[in-house]
Each structure stands twice: as structure tokens, then as C-alpha cells.
PDB file of N, CA and C in Angstrom:
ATOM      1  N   UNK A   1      91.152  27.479   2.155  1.00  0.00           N
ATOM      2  CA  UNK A   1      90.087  28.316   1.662  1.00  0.00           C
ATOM      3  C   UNK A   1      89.395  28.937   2.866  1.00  0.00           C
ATOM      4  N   UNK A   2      89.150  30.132   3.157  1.00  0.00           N
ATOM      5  CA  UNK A   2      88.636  30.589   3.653  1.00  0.00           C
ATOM      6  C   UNK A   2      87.269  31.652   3.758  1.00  0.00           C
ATOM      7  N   UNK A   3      86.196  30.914   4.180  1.00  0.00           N
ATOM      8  CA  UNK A   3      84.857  30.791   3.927  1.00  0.00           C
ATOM      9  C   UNK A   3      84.099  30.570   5.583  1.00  0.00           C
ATOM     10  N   UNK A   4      83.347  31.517   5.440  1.00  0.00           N
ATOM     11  CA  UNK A   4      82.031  31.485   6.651  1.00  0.00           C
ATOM     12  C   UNK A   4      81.543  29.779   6.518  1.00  0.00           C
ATOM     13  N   UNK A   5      81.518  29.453   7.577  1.00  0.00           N
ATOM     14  CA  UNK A   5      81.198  27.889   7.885  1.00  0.00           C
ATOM     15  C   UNK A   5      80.273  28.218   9.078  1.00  0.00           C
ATOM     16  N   UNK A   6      78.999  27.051   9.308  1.00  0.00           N
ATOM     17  CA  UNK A   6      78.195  26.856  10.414  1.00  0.00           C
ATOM     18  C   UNK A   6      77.954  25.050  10.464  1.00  0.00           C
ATOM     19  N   UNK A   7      78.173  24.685  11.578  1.00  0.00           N
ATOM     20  CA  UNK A   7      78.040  23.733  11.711  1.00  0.00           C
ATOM     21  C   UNK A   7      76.337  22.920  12.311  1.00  0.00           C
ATOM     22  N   UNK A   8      75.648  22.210  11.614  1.00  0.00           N
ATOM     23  CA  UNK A   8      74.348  21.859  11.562  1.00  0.00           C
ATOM     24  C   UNK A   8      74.179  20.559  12.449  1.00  0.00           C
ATOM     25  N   UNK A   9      73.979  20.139  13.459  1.00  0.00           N
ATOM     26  CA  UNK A   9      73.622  19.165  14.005  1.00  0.00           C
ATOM     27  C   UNK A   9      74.626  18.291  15.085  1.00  0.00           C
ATOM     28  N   UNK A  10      75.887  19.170  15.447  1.00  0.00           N
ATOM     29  CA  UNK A  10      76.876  18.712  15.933  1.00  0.00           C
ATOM     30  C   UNK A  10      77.255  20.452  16.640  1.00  0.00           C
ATOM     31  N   UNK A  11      78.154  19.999  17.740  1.00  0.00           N
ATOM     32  CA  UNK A  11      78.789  20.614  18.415  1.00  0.00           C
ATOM     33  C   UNK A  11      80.243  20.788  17.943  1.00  0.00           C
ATOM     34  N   UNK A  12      80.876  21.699  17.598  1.00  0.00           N
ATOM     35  CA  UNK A  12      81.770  21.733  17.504  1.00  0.00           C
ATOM     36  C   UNK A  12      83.039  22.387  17.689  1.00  0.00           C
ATOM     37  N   UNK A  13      83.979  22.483  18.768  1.00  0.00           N
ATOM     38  CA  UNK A  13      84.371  23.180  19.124  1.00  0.00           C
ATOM     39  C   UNK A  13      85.451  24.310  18.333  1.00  0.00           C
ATOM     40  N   UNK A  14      85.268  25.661  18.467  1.00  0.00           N
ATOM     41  CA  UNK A  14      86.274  26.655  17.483  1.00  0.00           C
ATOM     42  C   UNK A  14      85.223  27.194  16.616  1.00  0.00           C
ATOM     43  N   UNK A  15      84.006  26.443  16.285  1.00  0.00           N
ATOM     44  CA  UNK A  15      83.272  27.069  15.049  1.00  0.00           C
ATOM     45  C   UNK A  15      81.576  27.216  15.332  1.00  0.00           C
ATOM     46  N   UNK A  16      81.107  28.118  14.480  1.00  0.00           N
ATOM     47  CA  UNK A  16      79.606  28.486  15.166  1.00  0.00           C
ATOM     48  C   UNK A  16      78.732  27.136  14.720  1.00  0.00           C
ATOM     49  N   UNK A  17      77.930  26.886  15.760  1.00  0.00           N
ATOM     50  CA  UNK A  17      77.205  25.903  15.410  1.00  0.00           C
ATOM     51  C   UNK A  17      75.515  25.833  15.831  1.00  0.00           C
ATOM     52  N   UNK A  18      75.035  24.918  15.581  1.00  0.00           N
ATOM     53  CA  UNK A  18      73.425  24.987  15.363  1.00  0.00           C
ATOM     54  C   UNK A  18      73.029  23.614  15.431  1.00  0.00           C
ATOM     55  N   UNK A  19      72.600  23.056  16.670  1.00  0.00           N
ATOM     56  CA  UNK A  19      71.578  21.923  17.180  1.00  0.00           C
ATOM     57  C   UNK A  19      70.752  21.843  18.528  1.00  0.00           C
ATOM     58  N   UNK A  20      70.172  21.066  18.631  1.00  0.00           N
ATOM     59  CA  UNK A  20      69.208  20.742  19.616  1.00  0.00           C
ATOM     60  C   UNK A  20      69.485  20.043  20.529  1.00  0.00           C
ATOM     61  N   UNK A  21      69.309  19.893  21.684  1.00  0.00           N
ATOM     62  CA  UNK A  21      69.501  19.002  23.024  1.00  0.00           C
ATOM     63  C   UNK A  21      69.370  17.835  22.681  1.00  0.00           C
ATOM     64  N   UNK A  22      69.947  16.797  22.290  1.00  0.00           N
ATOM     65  CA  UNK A  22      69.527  15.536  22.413  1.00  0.00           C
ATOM     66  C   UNK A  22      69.085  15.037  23.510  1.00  0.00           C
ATOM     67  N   UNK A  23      69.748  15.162  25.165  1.00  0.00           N
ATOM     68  CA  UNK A  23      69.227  15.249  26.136  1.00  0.00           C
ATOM     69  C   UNK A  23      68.244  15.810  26.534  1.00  0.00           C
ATOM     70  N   UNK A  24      67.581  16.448  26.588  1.00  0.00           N
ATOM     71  CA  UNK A  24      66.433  17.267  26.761  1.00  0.00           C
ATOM     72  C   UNK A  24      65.400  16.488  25.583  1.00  0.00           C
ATOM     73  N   UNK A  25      65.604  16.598  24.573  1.00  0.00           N
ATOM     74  CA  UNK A  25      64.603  15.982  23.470  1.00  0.00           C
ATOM     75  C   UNK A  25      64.188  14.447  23.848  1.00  0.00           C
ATOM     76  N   UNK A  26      65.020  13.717  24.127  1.00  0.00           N
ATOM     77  CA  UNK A  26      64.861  12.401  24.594  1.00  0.00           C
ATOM     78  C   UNK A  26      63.912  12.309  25.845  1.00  0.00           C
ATOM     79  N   UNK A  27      64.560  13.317  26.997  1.00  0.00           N
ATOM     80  CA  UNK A  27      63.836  13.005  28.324  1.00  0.00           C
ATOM     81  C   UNK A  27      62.598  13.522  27.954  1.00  0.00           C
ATOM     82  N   UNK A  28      61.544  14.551  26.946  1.00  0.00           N
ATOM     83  CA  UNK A  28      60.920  14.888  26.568  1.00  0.00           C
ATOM     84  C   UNK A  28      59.865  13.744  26.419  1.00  0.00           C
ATOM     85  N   UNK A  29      60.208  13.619  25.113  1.00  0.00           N
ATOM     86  CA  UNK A  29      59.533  12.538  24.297  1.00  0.00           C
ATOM     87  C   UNK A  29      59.264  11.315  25.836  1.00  0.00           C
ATOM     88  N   UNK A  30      60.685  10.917  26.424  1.00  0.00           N
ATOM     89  CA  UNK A  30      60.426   9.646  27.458  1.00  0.00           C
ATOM     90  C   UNK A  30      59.051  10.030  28.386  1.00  0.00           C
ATOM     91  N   UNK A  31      59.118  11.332  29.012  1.00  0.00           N
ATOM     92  CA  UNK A  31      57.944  11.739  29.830  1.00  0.00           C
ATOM     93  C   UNK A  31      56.202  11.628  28.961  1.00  0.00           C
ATOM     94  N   UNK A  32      56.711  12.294  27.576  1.00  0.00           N
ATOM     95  CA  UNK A  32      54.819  12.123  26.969  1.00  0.00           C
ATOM     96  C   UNK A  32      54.720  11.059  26.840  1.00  0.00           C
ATOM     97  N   UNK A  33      55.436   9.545  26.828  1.00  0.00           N
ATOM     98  CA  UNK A  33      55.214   8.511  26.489  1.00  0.00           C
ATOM     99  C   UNK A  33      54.568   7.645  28.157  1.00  0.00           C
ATOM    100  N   UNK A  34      55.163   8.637  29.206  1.00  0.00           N
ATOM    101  CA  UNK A  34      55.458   7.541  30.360  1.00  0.00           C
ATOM    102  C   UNK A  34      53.778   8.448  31.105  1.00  0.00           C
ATOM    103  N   UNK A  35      53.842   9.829  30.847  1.00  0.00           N
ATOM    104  CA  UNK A  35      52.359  10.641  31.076  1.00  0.00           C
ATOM    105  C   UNK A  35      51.380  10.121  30.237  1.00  0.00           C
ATOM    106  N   UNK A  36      51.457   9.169  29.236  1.00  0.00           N
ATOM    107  CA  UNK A  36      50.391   8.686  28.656  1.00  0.00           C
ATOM    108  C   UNK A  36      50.047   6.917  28.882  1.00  0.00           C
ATOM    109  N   UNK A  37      50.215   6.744  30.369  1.00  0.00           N
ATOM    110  CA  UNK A  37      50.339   5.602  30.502  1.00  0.00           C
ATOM    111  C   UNK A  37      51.637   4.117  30.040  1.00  0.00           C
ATOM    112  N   UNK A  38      52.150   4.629  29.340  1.00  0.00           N
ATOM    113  CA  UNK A  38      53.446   3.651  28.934  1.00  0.00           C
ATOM    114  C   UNK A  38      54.295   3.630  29.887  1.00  0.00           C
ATOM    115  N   UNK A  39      54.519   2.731  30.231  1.00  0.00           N
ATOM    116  CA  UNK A  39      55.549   1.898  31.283  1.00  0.00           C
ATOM    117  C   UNK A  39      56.853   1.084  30.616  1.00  0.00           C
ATOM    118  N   UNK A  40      56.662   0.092  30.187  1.00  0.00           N
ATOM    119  CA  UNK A  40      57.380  -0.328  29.288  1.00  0.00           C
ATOM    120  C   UNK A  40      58.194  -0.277  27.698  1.00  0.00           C
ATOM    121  N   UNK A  41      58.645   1.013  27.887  1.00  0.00           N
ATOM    122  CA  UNK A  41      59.572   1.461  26.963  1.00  0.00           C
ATOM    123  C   UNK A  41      60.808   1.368  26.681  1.00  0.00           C
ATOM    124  N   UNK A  42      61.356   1.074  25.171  1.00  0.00           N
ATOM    125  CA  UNK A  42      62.352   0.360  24.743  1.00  0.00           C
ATOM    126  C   UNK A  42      63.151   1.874  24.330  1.00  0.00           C
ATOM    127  N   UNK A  43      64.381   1.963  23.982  1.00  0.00           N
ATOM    128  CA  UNK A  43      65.301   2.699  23.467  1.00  0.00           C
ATOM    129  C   UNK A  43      66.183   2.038  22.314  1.00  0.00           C
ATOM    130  N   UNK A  44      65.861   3.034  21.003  1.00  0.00           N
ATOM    131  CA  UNK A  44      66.999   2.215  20.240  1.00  0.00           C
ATOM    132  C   UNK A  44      67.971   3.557  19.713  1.00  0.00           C
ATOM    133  N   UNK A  45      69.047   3.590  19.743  1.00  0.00           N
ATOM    134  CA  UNK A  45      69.629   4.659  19.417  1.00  0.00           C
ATOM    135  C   UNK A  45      71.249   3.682  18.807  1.00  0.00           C
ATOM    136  N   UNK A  46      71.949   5.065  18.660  1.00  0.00           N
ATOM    137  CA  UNK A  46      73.240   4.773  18.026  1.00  0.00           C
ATOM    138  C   UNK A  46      74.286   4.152  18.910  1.00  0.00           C
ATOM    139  N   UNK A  47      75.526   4.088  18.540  1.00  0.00           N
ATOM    140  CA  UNK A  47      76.382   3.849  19.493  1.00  0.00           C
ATOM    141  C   UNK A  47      77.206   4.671  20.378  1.00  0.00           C
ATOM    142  N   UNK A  48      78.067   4.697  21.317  1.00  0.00           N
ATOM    143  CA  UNK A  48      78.473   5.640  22.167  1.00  0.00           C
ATOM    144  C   UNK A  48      79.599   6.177  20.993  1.00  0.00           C
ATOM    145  N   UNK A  49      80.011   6.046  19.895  1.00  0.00           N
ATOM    146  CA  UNK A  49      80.908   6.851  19.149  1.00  0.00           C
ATOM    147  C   UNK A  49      80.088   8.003  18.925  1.00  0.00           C
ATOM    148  N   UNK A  50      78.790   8.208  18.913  1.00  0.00           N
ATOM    149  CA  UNK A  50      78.184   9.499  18.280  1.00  0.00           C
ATOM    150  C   UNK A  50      77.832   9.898  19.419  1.00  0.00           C
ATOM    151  N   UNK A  51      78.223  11.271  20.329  1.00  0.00           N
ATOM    152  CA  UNK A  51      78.075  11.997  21.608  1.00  0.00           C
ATOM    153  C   UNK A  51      76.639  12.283  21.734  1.00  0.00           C
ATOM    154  N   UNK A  52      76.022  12.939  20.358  1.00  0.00           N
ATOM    155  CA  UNK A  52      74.419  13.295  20.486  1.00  0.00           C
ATOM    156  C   UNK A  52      73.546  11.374  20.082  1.00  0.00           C
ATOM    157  N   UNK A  53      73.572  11.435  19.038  1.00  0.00           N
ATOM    158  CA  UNK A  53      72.479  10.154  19.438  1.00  0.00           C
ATOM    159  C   UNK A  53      73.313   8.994  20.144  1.00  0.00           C
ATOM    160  N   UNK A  54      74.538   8.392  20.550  1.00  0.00           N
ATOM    161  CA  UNK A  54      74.468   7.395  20.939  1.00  0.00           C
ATOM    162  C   UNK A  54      74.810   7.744  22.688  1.00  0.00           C
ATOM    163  N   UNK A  55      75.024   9.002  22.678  1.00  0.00           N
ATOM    164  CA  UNK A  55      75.513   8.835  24.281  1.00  0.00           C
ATOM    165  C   UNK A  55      74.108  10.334  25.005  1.00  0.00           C
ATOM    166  N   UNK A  56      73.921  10.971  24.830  1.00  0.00           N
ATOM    167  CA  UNK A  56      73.096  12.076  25.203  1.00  0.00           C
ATOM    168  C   UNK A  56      71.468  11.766  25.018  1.00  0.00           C
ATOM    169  N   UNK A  57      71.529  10.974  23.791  1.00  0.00           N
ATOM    170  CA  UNK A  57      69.683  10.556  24.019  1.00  0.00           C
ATOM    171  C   UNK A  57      69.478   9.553  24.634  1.00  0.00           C
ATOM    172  N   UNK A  58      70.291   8.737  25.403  1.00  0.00           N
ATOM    173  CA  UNK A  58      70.159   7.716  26.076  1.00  0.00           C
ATOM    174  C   UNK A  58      70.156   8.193  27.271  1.00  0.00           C
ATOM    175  N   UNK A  59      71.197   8.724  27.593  1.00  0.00           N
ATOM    176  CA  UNK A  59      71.190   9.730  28.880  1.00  0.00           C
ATOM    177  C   UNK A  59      69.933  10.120  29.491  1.00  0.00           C
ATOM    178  N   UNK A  60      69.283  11.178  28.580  1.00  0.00           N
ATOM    179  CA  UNK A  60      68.157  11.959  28.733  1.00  0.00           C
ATOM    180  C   UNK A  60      66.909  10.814  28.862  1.00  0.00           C
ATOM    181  N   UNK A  61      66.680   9.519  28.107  1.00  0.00           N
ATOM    182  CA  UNK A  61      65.866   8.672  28.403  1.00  0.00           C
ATOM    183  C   UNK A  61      65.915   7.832  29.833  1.00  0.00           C
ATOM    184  N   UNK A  62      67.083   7.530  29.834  1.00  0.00           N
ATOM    185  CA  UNK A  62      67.235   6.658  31.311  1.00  0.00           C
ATOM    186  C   UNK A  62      67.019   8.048  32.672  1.00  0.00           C
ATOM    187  N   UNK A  63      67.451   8.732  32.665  1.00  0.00           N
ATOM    188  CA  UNK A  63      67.207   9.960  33.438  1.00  0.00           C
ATOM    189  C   UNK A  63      65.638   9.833  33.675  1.00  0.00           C
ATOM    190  N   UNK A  64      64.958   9.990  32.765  1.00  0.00           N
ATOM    191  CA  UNK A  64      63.164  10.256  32.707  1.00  0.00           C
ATOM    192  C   UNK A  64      63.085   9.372  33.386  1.00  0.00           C
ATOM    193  N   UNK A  65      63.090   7.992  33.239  1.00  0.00           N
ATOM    194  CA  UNK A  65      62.536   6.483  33.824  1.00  0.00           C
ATOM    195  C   UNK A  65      63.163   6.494  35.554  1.00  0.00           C
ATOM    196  N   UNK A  66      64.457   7.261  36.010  1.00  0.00           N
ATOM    197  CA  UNK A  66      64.700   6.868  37.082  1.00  0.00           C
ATOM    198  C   UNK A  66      63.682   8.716  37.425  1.00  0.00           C
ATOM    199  N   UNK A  67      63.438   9.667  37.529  1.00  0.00           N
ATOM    200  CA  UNK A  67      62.780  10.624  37.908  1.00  0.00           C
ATOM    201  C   UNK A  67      61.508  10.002  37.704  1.00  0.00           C
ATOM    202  N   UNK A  68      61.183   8.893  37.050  1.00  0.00           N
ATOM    203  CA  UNK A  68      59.615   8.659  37.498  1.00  0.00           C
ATOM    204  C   UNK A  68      59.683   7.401  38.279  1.00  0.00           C
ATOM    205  N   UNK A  69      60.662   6.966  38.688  1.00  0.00           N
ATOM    206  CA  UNK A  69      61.111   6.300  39.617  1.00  0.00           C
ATOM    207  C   UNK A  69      60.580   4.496  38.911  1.00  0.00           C
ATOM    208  N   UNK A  70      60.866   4.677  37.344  1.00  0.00           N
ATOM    209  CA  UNK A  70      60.285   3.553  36.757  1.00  0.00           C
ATOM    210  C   UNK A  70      61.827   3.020  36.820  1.00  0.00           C
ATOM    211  N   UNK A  71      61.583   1.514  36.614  1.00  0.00           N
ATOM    212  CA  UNK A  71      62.829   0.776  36.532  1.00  0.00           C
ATOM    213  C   UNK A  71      62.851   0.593  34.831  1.00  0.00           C
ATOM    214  N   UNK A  72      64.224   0.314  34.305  1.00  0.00           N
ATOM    215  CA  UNK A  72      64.081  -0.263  32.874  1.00  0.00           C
ATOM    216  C   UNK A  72      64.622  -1.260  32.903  1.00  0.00           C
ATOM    217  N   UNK A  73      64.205  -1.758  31.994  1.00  0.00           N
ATOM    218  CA  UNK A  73      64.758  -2.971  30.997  1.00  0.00           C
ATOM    219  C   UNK A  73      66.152  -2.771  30.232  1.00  0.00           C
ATOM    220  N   UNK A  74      67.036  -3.489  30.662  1.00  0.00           N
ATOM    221  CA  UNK A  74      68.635  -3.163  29.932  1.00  0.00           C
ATOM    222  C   UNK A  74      68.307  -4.105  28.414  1.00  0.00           C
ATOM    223  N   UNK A  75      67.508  -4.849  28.472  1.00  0.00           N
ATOM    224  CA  UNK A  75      66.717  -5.678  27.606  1.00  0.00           C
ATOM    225  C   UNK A  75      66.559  -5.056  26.422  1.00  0.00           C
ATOM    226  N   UNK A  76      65.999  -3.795  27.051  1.00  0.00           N
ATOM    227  CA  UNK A  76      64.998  -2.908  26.156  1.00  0.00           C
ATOM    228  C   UNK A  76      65.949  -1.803  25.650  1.00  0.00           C
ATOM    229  N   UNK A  77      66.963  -1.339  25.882  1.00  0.00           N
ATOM    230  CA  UNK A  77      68.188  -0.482  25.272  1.00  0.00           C
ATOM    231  C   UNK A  77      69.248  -1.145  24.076  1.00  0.00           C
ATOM    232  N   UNK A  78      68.984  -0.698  23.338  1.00  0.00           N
ATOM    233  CA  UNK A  78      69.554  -1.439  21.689  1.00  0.00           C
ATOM    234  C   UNK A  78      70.194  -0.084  21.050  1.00  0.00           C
ATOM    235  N   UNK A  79      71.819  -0.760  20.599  1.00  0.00           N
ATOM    236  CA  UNK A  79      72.368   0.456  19.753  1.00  0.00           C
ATOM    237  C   UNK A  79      71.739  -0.445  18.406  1.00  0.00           C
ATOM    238  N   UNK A  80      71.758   0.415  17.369  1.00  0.00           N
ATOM    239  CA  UNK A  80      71.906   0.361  15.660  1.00  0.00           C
ATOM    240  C   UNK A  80      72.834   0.923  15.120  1.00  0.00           C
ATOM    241  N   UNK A  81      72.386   0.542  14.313  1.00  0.00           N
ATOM    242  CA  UNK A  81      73.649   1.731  13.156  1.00  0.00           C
ATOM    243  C   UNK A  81      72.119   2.812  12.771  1.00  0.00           C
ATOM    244  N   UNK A  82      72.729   4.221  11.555  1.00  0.00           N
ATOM    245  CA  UNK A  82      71.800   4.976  12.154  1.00  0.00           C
ATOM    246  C   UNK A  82      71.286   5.132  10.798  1.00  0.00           C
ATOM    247  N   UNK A  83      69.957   4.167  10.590  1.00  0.00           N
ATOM    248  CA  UNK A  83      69.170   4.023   9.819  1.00  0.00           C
ATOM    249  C   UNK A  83      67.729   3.090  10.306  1.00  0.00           C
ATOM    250  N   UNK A  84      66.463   3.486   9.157  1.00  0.00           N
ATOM    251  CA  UNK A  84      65.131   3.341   9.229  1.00  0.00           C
ATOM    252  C   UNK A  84      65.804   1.357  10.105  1.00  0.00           C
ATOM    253  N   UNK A  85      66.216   1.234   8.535  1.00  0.00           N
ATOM    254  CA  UNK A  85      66.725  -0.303   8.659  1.00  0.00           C
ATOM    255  C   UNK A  85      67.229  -1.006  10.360  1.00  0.00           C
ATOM    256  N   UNK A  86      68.409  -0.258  10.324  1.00  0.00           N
ATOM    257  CA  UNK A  86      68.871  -0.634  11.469  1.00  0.00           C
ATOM    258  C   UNK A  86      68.177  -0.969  12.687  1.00  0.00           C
ATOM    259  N   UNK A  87      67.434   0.399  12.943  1.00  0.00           N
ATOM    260  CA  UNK A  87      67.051   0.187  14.076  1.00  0.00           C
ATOM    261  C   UNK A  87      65.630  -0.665  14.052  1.00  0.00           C
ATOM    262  N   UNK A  88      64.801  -0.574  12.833  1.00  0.00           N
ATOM    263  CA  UNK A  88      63.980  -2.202  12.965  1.00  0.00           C
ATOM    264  C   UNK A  88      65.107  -3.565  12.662  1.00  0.00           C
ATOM    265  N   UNK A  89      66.062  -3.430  12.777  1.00  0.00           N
ATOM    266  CA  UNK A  89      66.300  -4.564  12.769  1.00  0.00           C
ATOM    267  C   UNK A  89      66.188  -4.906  14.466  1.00  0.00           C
ATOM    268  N   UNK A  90      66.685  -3.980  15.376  1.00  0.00           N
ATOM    269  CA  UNK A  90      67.221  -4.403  16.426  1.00  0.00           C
ATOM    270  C   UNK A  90      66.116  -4.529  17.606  1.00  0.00           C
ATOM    271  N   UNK A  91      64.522  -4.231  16.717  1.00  0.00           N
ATOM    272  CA  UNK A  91      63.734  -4.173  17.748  1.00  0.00           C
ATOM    273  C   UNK A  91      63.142  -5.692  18.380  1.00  0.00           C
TER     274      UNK A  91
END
């Protein structure tokens, strides 16, 4: 069948697509958290099978913490599966 397709939240190569930096969004968020006094921040994201949340927002978070020259906690980095659930489970 052949039909106009856009792809929403994924990269995909051959076809037009439409998402956001996970990298960039992560190191984002990591900086207003670390500019508002927070030091000790945890990461819970997906697993490295998913390129945007389990491998690119982690990226972009650990990036922030070594540019503010903060150390992390490997402690504090938790995959889930990708739900509300999950990731309170793993906190």
C-alpha cells in the first residue's frame, strides 16, 4: 500500500520523521536541576535497546554531571521498562 507516512518520535532511516533530542533534552533538564542547587541526582531511563530513551538520554545526563565537573553515582543510574510503574519501581 502506498501512502504518505511520517514517523513520530523515532528516527528513521529512508522516511520523513519528527522528534526531539533526547540528548540535548536530558543534558537540559540535568543542568536546571544541578543550577538549582541539586547535586545528587539519580537517572532512571530505559534500556540500551531503545537508542532515544535508553542510550541518548543517558548520554546527555552523564555529559551534564562530568561538564559540571560533578561525579555520579553508578548507584544512581537505573534502566526500567518504560512505564509510570517501572520506573518507581526501580527508584
Amino acid at each position: 500500500m502506498k501512502v504518505p507516512i511520517v514517523i513520530v518520535g523515532q528516527k528513521v532511516e529512508g522516511y520523513p520523521f519528527v522528534y526531539h533530542s533526547d540528548y540535548e533534552a536530558d543534558y537540559e533538564m540535568t543542568n536546571f536541576l544541578i543550577s538549582n542547587n541539586h547535586k545528587n541526582i539519580a537517572y532512571i531511563g530505559t534500556n540500551a535497546e531503545d537508542i532515544s530513551g535508553g542510550i541518548n538520554r543517558k548520554k546527555g545526563f552523564i555529559r551534564c554531571l562530568q561538564d559540571k565537573n560533578l561525579k555520579f553515582n553508578k548507584n544512581l543510574i537505573k534502566d526500567a521498562n518504560f512505564s509510570q510503574k517501572g520506573g518507581y519501581e526501580r527508584k
